[in-house]
N, C-alpha and C. Protein backbone atom coordinates (compact mmCIF):
# COMPACT_ATOMS: atom_id res chain seq x y z
N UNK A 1 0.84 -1.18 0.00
CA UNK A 1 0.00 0.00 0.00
C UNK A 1 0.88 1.24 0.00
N UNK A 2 0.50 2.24 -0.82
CA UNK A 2 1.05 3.22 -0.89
C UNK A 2 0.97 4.47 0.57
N UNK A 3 0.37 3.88 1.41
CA UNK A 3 0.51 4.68 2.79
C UNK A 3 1.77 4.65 3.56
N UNK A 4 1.92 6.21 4.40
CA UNK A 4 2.82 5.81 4.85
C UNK A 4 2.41 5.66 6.46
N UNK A 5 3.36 5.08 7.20
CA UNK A 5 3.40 4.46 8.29
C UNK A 5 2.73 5.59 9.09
N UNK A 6 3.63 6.92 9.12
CA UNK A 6 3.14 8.07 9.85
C UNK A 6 1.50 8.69 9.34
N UNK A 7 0.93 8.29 8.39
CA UNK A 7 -0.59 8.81 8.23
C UNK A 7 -1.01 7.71 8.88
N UNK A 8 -1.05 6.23 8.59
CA UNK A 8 -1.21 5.01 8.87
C UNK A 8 -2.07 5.38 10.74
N UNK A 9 -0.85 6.05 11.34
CA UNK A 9 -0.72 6.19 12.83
C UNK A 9 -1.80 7.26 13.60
N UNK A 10 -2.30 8.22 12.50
CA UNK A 10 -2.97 9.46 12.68
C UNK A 10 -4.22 9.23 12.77
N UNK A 11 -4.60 8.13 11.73
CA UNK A 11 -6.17 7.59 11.01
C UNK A 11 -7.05 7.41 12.08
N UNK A 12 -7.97 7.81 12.13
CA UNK A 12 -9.14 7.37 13.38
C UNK A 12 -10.18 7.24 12.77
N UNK A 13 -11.39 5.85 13.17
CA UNK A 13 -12.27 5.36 12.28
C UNK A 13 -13.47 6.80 12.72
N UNK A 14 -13.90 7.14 11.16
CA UNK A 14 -14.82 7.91 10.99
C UNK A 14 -16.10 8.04 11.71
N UNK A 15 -16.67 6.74 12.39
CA UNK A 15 -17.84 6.89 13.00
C UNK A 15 -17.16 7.06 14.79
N UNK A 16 -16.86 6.43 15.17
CA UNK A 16 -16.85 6.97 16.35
C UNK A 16 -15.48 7.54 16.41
N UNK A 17 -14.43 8.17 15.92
CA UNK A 17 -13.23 8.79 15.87
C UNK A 17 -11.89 7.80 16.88
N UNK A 18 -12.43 6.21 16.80
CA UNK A 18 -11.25 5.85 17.60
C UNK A 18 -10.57 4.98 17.47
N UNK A 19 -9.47 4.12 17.53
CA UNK A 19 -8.06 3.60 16.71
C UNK A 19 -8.57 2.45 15.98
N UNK A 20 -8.55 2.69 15.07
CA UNK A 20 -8.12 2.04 13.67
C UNK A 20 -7.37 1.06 13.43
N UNK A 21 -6.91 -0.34 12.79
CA UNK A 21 -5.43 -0.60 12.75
C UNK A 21 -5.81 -1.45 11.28
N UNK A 22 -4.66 -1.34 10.76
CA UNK A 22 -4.78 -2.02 9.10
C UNK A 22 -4.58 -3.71 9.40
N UNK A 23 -5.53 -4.12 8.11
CA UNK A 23 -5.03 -5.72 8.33
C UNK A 23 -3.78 -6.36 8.07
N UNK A 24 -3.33 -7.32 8.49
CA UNK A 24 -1.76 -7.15 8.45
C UNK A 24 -1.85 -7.73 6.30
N UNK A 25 -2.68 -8.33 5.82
CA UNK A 25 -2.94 -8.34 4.46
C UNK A 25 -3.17 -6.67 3.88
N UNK A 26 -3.12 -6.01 4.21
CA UNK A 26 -3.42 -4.91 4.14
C UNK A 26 -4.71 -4.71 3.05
N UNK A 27 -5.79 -4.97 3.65
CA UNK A 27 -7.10 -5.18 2.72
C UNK A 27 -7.76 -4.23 3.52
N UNK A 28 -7.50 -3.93 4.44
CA UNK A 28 -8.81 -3.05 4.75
C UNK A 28 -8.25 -2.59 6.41
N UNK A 29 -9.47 -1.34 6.82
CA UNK A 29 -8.75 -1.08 8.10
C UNK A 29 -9.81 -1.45 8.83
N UNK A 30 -9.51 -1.97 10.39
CA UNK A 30 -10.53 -2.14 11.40
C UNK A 30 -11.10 -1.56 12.94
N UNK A 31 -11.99 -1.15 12.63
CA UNK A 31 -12.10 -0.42 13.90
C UNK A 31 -12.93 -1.77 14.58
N UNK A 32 -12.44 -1.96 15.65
CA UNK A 32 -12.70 -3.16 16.86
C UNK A 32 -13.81 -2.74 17.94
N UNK A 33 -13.89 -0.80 17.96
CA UNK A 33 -15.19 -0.90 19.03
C UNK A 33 -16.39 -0.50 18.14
N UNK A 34 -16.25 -0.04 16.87
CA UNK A 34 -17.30 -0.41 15.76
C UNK A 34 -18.01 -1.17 14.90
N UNK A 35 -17.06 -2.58 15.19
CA UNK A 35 -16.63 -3.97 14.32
C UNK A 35 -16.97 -3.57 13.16
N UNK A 36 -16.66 -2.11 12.48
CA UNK A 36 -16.52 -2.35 10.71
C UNK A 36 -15.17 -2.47 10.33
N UNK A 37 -15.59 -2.74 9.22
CA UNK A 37 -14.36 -2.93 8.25
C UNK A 37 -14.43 -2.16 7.44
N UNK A 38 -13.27 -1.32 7.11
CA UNK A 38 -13.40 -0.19 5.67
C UNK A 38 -12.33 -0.93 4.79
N UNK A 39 -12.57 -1.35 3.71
CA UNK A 39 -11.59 -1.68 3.02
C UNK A 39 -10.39 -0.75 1.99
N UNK A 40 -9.83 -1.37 1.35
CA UNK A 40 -9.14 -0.75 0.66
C UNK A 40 -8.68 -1.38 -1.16
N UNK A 41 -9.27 -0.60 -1.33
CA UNK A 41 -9.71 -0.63 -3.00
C UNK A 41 -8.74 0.27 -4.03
N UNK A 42 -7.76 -0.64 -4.99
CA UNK A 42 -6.95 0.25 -5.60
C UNK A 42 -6.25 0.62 -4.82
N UNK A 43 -5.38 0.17 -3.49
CA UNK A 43 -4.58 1.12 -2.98
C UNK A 43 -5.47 2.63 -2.23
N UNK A 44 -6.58 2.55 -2.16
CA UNK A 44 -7.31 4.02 -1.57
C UNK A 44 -7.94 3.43 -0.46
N UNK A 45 -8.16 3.54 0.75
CA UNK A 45 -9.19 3.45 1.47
C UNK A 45 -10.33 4.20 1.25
N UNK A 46 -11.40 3.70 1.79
CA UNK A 46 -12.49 3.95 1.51
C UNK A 46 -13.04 3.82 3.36
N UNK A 47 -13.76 5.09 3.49
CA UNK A 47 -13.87 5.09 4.93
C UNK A 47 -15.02 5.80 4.81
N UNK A 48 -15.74 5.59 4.38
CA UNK A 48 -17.16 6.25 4.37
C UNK A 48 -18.20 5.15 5.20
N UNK A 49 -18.94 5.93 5.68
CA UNK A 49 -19.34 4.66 6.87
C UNK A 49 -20.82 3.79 6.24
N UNK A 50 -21.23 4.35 5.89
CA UNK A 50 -22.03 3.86 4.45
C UNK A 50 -21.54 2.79 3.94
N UNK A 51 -20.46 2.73 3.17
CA UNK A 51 -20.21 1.64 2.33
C UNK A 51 -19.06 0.37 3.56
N UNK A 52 -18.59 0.86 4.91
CA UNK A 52 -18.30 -0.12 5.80
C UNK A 52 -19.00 -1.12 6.02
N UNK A 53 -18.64 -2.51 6.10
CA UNK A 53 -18.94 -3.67 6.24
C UNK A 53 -18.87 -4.16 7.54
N UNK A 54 -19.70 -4.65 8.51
CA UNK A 54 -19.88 -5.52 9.47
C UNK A 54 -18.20 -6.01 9.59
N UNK A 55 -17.83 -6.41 10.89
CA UNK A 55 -16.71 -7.03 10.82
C UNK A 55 -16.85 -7.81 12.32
N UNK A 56 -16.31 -9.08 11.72
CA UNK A 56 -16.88 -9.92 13.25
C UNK A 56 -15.70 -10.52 14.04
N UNK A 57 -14.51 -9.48 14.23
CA UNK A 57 -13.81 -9.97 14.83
C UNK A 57 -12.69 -11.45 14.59
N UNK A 58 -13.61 -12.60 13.52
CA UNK A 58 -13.02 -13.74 13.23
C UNK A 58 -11.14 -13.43 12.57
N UNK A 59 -11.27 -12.23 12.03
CA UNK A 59 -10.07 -12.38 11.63
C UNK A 59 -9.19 -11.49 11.96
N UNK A 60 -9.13 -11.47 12.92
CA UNK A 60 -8.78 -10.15 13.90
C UNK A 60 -6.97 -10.86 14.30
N UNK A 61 -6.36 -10.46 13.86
CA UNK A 61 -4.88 -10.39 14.21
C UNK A 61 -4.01 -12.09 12.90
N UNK A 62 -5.43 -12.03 12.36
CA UNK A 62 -4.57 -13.09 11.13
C UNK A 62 -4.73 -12.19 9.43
N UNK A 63 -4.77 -11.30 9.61
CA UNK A 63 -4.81 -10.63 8.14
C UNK A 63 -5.36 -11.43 6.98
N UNK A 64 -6.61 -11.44 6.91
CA UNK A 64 -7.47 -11.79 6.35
C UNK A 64 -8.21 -10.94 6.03
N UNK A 65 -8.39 -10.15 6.70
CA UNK A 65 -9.60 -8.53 6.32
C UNK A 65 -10.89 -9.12 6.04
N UNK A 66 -11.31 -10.48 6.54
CA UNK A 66 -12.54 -10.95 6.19
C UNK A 66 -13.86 -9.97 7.37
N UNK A 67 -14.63 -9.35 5.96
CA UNK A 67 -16.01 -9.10 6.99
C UNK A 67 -16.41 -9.90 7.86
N UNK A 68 -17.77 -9.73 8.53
CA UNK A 68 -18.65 -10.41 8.67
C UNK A 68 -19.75 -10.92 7.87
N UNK A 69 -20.01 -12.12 7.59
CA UNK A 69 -21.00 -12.72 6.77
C UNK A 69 -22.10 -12.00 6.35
N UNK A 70 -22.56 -11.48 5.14
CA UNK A 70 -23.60 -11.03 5.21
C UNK A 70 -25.28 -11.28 5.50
């Protein structure tokens, strides 16, 4: 991914403003007290809370960036 480490560190998830962390696949970022997932498309994140996906924790520290089931 074309991010760098120091924006990476700044990022706070859009709905409730609080830490973020990328999947170690780097597919998407996760906020853990929101359980979404914002992915990352083309190298861009996409953090609009609208198009965030459910995220159920299952792949939480194995970089998978898998949602939650729809």
């Amino acid at each position: 991914m074309a991010l760098s480490q120091d924006l990476i560190d700044i990022l706070a998830c859009p709905k409730c403003k609080g830490t973020i962390r990328l999947e170690k696949d780097q597919s998407g970022f996760v906020c853990e007290t929101c359980k979404l997932f914002y992915p990352v498309v083309d190298d861009i994140p996409n953090f609009l809370i609208e198009e965030a996906r459910p995220w159920s924790g299952a792949g939480s520290g194995t970089g998978t960036g898998e949602p939650a089931p729809a």
